[in-house]
N, C-alpha and C. Protein backbone atom coordinates (compact mmCIF):
# COMPACT_ATOMS: atom_id res chain seq x y z
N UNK A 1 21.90 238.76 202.15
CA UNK A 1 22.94 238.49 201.19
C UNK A 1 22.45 238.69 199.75
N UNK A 2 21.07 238.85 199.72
CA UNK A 2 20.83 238.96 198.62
C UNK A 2 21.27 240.57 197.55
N UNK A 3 21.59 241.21 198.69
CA UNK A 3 22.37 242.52 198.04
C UNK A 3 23.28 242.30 197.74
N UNK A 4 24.25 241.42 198.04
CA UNK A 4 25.32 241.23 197.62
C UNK A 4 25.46 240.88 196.00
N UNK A 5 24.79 239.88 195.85
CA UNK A 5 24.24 238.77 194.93
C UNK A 5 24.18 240.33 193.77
N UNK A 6 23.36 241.10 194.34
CA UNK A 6 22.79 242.18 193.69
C UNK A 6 24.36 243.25 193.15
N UNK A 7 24.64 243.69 194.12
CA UNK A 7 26.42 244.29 193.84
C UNK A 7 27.05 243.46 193.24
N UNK A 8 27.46 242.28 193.91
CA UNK A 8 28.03 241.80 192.21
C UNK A 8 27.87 241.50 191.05
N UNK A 9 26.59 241.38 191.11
CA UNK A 9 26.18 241.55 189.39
C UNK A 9 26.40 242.98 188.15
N UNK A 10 25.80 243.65 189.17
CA UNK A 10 26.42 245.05 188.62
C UNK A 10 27.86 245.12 188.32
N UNK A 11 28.53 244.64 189.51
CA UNK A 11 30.32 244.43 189.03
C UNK A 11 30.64 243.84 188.00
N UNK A 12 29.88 242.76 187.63
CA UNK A 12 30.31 241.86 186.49
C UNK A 12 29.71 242.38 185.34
N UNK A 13 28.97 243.28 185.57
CA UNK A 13 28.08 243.96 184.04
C UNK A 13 29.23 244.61 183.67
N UNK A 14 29.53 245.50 184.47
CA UNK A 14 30.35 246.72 184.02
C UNK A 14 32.03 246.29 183.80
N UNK A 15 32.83 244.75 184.12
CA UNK A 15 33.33 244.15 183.95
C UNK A 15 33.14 243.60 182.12
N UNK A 16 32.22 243.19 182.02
CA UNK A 16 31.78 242.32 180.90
C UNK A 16 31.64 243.90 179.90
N UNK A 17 31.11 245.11 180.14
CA UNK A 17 30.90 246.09 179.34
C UNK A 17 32.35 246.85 178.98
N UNK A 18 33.20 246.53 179.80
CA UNK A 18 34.71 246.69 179.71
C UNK A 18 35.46 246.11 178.71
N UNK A 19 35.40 245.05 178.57
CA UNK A 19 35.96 243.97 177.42
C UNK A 19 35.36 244.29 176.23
N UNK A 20 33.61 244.83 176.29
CA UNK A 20 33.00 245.04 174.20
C UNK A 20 33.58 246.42 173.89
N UNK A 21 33.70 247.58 175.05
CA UNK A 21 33.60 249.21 174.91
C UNK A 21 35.20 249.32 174.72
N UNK A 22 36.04 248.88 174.27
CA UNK A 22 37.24 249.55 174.05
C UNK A 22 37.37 250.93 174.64
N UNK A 23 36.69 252.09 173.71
CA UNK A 23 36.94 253.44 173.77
C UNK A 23 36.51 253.66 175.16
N UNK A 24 35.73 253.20 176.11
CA UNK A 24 35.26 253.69 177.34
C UNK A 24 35.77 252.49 178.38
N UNK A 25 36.82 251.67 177.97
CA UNK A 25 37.32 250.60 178.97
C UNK A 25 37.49 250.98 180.65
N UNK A 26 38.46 252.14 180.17
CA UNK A 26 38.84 252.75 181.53
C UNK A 26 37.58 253.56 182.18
N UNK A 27 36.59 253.67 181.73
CA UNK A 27 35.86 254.22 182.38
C UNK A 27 34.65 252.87 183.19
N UNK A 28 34.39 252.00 182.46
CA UNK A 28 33.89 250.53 182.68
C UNK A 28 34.57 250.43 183.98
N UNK A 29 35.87 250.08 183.84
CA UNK A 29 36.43 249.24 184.87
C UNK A 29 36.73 250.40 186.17
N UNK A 30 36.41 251.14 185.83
CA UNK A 30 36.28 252.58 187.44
C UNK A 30 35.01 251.93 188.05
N UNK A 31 33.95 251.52 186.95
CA UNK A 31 32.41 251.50 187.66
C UNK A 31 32.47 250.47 188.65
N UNK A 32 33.81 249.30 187.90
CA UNK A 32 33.52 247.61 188.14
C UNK A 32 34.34 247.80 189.93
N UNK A 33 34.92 248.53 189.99
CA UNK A 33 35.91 248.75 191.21
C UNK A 33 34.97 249.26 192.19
N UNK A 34 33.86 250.95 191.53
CA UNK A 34 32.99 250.80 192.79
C UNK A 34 32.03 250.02 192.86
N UNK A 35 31.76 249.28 192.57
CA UNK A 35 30.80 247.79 192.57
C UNK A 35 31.65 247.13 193.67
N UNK A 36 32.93 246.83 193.10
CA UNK A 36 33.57 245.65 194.10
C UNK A 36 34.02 245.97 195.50
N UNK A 37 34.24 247.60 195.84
CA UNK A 37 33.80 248.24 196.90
C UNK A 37 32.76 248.27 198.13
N UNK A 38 31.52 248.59 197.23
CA UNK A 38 30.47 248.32 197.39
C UNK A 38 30.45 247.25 198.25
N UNK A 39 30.40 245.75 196.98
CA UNK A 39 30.70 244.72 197.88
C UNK A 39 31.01 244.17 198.87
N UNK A 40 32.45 244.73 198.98
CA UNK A 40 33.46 244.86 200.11
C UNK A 40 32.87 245.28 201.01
N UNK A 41 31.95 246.49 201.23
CA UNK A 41 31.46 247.29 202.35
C UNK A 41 30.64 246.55 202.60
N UNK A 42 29.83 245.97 202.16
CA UNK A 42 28.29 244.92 202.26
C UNK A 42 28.99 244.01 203.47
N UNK A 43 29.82 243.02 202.52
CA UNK A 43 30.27 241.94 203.46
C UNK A 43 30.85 242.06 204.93
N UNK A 44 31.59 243.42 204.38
CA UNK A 44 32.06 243.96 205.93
C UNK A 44 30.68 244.24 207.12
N UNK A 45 29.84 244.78 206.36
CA UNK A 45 28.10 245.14 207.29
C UNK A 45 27.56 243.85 207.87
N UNK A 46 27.71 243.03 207.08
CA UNK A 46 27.25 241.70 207.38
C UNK A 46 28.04 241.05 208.40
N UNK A 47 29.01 241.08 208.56
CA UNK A 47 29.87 240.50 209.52
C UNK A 47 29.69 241.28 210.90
N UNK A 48 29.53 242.78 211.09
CA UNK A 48 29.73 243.27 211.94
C UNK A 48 28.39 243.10 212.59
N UNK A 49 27.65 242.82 211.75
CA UNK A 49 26.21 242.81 212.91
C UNK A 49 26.16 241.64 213.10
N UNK A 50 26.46 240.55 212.69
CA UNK A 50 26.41 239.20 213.22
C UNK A 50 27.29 239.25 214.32
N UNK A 51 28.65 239.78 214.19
CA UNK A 51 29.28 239.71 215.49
C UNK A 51 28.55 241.04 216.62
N UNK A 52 27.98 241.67 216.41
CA UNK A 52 27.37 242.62 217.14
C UNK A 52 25.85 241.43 217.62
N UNK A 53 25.13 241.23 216.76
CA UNK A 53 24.16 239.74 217.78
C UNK A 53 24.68 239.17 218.33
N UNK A 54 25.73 238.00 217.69
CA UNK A 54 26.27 237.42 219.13
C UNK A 54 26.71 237.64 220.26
N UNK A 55 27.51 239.16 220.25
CA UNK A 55 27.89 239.68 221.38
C UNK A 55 27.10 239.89 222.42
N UNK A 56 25.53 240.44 222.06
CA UNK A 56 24.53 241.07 222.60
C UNK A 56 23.89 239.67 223.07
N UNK A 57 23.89 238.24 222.21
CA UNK A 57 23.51 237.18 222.87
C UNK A 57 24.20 236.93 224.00
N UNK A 58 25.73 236.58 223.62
CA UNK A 58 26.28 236.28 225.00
C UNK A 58 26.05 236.97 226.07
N UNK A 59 25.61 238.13 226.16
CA UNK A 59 25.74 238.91 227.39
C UNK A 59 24.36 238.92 227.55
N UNK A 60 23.33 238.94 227.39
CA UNK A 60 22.24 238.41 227.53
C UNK A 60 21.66 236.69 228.27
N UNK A 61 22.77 236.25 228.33
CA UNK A 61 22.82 234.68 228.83
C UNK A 61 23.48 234.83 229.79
N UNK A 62 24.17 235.43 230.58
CA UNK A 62 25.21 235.24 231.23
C UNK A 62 24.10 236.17 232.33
């Protein structure tokens, strides 16, 4: 999880660099979206292999 931790920080940079950069706002907040993407994909990775161990546990016990 600590990548995560890591992706969203970057999100919030380029979030926070959005609000001082006026002239490059819209380009900031493109970065902050693939950050929060990113994210999105992380958490999704994380979930699927935990449910991919447990699966492989249960059937391993049985």
């Amino acid at each position: 999880m600590k990548k995560l931790v890591e992706i969203r920080g970057q999100e919030l940079m380029c979030r926070e660099r959005a609000m001082l950069d006026s002239e490059r706002k819209i380009f900031w907040l493109a970065q902050a979206e693939e950050w929060e993407q990113r994210a999105l994909d992380e958490i999704a990775y994380h979930f699927r292999e935990c449910n991919l161990d447990r699966i492989e546990s249960q059937a391993t016990s049985h």
